[in-house]
C-alpha atoms as a PDB file:
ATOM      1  CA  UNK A   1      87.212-105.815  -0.266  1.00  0.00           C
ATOM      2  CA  UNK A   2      84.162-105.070   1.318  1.00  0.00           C
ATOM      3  CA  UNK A   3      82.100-101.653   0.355  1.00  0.00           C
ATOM      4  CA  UNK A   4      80.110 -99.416   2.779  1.00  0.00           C
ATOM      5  CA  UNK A   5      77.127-100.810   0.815  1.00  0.00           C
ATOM      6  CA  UNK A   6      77.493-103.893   2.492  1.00  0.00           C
ATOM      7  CA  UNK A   7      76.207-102.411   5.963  1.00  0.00           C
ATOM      8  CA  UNK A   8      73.097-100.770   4.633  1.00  0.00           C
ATOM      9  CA  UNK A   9      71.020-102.874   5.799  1.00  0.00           C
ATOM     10  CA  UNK A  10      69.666-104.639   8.510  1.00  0.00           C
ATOM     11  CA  UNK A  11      71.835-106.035  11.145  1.00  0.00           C
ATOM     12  CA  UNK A  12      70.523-109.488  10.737  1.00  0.00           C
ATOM     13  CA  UNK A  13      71.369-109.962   7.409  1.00  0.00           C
ATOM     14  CA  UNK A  14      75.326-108.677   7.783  1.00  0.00           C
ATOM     15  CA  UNK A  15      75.470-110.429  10.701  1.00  0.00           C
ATOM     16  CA  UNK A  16      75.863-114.512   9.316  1.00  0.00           C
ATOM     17  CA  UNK A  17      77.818-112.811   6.082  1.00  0.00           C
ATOM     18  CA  UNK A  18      80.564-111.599   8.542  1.00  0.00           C
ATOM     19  CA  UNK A  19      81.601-114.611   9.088  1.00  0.00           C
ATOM     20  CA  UNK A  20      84.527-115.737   7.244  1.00  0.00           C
ATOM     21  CA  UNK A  21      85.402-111.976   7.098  1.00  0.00           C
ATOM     22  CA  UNK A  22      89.094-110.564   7.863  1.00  0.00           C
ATOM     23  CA  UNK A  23      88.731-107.804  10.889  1.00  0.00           C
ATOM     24  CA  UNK A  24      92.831-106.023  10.982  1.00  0.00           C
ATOM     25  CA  UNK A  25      93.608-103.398  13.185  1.00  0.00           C
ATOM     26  CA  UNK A  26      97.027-101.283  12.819  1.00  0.00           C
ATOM     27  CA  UNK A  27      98.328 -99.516  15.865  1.00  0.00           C
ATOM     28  CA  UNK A  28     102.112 -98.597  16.900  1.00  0.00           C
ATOM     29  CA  UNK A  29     102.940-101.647  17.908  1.00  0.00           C
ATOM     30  CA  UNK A  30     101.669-103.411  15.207  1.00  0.00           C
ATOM     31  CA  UNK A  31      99.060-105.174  12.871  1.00  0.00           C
ATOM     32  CA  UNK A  32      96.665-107.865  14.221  1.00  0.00           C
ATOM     33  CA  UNK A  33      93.682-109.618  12.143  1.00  0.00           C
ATOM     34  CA  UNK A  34      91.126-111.983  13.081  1.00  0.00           C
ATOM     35  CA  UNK A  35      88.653-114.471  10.802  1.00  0.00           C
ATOM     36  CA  UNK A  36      85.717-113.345  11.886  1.00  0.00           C
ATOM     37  CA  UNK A  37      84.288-116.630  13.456  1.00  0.00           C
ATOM     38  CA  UNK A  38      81.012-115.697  15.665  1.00  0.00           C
ATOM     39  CA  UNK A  39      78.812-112.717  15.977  1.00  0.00           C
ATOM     40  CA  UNK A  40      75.709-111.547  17.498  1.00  0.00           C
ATOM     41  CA  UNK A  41      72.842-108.964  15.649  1.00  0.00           C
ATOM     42  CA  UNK A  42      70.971-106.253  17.696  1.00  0.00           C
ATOM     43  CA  UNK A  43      68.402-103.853  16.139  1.00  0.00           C
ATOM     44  CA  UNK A  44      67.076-100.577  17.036  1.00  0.00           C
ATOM     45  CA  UNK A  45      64.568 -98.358  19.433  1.00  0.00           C
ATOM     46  CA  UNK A  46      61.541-100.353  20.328  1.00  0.00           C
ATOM     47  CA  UNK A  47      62.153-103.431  18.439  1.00  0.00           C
ATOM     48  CA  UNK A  48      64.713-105.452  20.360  1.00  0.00           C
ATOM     49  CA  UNK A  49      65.204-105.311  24.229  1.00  0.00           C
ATOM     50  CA  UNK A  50      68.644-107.115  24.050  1.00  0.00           C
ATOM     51  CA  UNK A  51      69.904-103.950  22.032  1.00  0.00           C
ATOM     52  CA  UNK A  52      71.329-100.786  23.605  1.00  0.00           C
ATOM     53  CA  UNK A  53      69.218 -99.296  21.120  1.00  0.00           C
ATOM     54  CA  UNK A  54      66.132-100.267  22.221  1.00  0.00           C
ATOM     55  CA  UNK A  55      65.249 -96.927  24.516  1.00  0.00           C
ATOM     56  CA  UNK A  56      66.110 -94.568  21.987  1.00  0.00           C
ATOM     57  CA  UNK A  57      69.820 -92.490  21.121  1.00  0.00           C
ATOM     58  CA  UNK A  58      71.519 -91.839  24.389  1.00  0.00           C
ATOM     59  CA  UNK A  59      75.588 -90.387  24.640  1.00  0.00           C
ATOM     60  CA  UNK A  60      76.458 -93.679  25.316  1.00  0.00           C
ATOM     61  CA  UNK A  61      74.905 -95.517  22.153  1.00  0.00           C
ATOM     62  CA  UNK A  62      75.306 -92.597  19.416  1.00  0.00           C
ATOM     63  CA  UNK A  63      78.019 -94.403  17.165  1.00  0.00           C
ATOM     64  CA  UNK A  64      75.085 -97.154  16.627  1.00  0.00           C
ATOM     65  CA  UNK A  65      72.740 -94.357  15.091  1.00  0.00           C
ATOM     66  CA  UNK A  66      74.811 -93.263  12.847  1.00  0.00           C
ATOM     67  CA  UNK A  67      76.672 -93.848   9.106  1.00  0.00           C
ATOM     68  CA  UNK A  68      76.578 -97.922   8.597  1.00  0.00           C
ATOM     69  CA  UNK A  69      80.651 -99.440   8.640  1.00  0.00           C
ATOM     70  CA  UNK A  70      81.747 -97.896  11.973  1.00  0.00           C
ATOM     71  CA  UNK A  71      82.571 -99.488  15.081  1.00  0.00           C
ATOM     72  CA  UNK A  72      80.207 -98.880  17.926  1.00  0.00           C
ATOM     73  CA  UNK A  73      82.606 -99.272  21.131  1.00  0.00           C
ATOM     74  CA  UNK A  74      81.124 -99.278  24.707  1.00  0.00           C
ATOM     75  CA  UNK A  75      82.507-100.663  27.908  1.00  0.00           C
ATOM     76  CA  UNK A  76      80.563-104.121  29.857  1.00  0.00           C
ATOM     77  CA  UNK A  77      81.024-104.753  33.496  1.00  0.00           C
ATOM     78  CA  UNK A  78      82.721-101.303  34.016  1.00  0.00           C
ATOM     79  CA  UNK A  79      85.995-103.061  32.552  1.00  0.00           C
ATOM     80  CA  UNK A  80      86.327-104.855  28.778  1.00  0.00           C
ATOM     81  CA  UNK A  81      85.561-103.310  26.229  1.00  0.00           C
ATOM     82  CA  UNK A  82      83.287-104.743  23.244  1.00  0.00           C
ATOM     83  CA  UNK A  83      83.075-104.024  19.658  1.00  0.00           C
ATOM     84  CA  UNK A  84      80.125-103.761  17.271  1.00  0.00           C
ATOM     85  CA  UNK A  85      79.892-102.869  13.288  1.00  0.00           C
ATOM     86  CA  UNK A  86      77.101-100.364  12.729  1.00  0.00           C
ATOM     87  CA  UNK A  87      74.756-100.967  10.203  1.00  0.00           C
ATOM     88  CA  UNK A  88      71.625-100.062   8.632  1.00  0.00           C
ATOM     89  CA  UNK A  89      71.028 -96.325   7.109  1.00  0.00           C
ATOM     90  CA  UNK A  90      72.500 -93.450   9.056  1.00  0.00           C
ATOM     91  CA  UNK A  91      69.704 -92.473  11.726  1.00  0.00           C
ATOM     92  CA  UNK A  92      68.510 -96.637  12.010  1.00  0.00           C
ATOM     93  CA  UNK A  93      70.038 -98.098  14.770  1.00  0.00           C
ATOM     94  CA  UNK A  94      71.261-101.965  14.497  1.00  0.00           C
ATOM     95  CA  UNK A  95      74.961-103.413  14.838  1.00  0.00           C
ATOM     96  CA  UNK A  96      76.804-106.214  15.008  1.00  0.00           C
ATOM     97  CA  UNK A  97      78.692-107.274  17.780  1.00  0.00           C
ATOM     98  CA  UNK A  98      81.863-109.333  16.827  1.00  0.00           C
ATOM     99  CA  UNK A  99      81.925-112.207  19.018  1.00  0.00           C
ATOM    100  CA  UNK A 100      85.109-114.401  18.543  1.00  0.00           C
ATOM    101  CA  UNK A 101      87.610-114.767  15.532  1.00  0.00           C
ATOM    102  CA  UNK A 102      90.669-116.767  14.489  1.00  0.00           C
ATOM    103  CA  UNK A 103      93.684-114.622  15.098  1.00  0.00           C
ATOM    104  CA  UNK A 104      95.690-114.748  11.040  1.00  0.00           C
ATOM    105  CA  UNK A 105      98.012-112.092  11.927  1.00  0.00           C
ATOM    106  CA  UNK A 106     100.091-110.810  14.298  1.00  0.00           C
ATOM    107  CA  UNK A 107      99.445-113.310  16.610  1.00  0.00           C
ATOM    108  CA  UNK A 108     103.053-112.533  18.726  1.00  0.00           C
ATOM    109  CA  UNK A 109     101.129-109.203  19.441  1.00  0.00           C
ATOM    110  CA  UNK A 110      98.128-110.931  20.288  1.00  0.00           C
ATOM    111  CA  UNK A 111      99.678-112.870  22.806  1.00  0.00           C
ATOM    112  CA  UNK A 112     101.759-110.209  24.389  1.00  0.00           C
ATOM    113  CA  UNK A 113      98.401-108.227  24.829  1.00  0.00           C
ATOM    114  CA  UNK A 114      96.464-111.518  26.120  1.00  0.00           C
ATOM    115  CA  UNK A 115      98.603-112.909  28.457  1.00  0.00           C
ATOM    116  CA  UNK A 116      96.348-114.696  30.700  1.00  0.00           C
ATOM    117  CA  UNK A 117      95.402-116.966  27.265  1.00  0.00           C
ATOM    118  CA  UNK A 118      96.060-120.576  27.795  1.00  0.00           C
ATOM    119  CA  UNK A 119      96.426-121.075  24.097  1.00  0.00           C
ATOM    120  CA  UNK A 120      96.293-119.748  20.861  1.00  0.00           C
ATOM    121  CA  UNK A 121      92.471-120.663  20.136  1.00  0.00           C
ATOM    122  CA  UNK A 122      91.332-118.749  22.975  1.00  0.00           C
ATOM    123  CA  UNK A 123      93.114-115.263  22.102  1.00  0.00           C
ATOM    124  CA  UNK A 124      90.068-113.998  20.468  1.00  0.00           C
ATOM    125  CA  UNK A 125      87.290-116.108  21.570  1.00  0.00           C
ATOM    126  CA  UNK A 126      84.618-114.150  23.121  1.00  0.00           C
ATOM    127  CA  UNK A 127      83.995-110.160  22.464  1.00  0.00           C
ATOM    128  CA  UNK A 128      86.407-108.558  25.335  1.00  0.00           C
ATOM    129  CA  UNK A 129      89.051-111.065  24.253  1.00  0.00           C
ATOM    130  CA  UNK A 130      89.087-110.321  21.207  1.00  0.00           C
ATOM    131  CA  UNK A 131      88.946-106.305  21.202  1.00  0.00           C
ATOM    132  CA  UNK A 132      91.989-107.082  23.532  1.00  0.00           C
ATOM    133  CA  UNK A 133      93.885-109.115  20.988  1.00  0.00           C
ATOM    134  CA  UNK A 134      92.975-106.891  18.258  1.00  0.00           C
ATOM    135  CA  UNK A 135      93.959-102.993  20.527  1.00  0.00           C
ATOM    136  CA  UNK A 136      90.890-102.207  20.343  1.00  0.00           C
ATOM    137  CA  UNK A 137      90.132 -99.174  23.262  1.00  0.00           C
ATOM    138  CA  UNK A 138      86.532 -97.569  23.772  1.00  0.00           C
ATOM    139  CA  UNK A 139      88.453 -94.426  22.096  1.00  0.00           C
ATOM    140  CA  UNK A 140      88.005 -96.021  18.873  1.00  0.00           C
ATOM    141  CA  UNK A 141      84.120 -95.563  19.575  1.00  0.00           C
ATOM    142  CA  UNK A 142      82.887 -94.289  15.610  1.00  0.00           C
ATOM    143  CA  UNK A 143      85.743 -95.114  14.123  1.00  0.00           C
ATOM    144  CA  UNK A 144      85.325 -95.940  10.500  1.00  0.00           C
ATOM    145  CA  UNK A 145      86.054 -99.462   9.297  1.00  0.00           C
ATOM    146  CA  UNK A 146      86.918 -98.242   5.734  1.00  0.00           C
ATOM    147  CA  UNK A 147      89.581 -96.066   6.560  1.00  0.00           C
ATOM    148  CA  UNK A 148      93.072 -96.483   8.870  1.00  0.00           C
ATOM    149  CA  UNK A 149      94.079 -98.275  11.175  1.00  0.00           C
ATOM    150  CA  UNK A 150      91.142-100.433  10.256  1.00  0.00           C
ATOM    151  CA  UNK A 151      90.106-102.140   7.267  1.00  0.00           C
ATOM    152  CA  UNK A 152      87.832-105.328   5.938  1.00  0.00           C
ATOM    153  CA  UNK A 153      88.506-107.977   3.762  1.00  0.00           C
ATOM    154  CA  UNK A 154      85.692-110.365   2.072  1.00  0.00           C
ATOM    155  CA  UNK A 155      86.908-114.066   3.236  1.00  0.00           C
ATOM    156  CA  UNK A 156      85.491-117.542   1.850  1.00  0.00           C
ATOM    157  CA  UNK A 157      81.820-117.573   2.912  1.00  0.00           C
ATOM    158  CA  UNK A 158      81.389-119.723   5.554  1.00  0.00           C
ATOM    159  CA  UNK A 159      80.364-123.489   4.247  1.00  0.00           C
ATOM    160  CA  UNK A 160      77.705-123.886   6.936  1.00  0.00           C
ATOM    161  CA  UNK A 161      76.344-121.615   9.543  1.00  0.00           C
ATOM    162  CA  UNK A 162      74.654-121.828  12.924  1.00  0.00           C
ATOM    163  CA  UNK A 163      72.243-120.070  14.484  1.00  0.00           C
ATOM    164  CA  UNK A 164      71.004-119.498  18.370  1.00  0.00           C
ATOM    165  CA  UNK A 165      69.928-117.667  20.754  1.00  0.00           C
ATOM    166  CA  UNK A 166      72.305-115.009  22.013  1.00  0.00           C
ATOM    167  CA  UNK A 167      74.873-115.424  25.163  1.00  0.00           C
ATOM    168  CA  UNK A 168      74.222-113.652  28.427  1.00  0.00           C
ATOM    169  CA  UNK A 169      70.992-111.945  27.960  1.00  0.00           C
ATOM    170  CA  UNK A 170      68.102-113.012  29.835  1.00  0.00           C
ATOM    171  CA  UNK A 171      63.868-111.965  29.218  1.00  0.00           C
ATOM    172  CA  UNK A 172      62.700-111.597  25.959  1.00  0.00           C
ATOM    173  CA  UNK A 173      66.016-110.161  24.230  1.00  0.00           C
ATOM    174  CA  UNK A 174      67.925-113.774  24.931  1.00  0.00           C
ATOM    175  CA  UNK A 175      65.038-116.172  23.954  1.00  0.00           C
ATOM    176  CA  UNK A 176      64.587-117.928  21.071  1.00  0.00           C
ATOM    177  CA  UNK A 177      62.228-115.089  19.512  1.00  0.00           C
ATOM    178  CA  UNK A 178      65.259-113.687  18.944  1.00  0.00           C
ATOM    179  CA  UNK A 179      68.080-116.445  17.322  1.00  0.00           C
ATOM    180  CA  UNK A 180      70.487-113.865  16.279  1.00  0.00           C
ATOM    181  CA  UNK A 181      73.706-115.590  17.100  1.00  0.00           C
ATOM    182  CA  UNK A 182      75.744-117.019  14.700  1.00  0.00           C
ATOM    183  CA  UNK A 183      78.691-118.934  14.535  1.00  0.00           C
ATOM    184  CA  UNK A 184      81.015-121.163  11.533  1.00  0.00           C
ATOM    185  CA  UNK A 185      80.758-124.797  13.254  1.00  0.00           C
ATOM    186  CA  UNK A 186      83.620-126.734  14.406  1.00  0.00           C
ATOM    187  CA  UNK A 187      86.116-123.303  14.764  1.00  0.00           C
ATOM    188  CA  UNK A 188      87.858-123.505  18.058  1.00  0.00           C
ATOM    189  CA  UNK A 189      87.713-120.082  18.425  1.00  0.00           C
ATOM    190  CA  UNK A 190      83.955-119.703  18.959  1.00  0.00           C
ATOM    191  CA  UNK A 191      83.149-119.234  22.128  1.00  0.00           C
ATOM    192  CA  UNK A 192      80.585-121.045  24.625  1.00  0.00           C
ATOM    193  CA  UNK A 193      77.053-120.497  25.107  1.00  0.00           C
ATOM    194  CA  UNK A 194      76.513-119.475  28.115  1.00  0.00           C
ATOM    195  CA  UNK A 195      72.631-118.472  29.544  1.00  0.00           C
ATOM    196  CA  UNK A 196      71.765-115.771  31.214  1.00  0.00           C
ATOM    197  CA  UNK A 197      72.411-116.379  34.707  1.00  0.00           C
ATOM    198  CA  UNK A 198      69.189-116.801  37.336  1.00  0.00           C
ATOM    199  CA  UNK A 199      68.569-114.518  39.677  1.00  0.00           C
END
């Protein structure tokens, strides 16, 4: 099992020892975990202009200021909802956001909850899929990652790693100053690059 230690420090380093990771959620209906397949670092104020973070502690971003193993929830697009794991020391702002996964449980429940999936490698791949899958609601904004209905499990480390520039964010915070995706090759759960779109 993982220890709260693990998330005291920077988000970078977590971030490529996620992978491999087991992610379970427990909720009424049921349990659903996901191998943690791809993920994305973001720091704190002033340092990186891809994170939420970067203008200082707002209402919105509080979870990712605080004590290192909690989920920082917050909504994109004004409709799916994403998940990060806080780390760094309490008052240091820098997360992870957990990208895609490979659904190793409860996949039934998974699929009732994503049921515009066209198959079973796509139920978690790519963040608002995968909060979906997993039941995962902005409520759960601060939740604690050590305690029910979630919990962490050390997986094999990952036998080879990649690393990239992060999806969807254009200027300085998506270039390759900042190569803070990550991803286990050759899983079919990891989800495409895509650039920032032009405009």
């Amino acid at each position: 099992m993982l220890e709260r230690a693990f998330f005291e420090r920077p988000s970078v380093e977590v971030a490529p020892e996620l992978l491999g990771t087991i992610f379970r959620h427990e909720t009424d209906a049921g349990a659903v975990a996901v191998r943690i397949t791809e993920v994305e670092a973001y720091v704190g104020q002033g340092i990186d202009p891809g994170s939420h973070a970067f203008r200082g502690k707002t209402r919105r971003n509080a979870s990712m200021f605080g004590v290192p193993g909690h989920l920082y929830c917050y909504f994109t697009y004004g409709m799916h909802v994403c998940a990060n794991m806080v780390c760094s020391p309490d008052g240091e702002a820098s997360g992870v956001l957990i990208r895609a996964g490979e659904i190793v449980e409860g996949i039934e429940l998974a699929r009732e909850r994503r049921t515009t999936s066209r198959s079973d490698r796509d139920l978690a791949q790519g963040p608002a899929r995968l909060t979906v899958a997993l039941g995962i609601a902005l409520t759960d904004d601060g939740s604690d990652l050590f305690s029910p209905p979630f919990s962490l499990e050390a997986g094999p480390r990952a036998p080879e790693v990649l690393t990239g520039p992060r999806t969807g964010l254009g200027g300085p915070g998506g270039s390759a100053d900042f190569p803070w995706r990550f991803w286990i090759p050759g899983e079919p759960s990891v989800s495409p690059y895509k650039k920032h779109p032009k405009l």
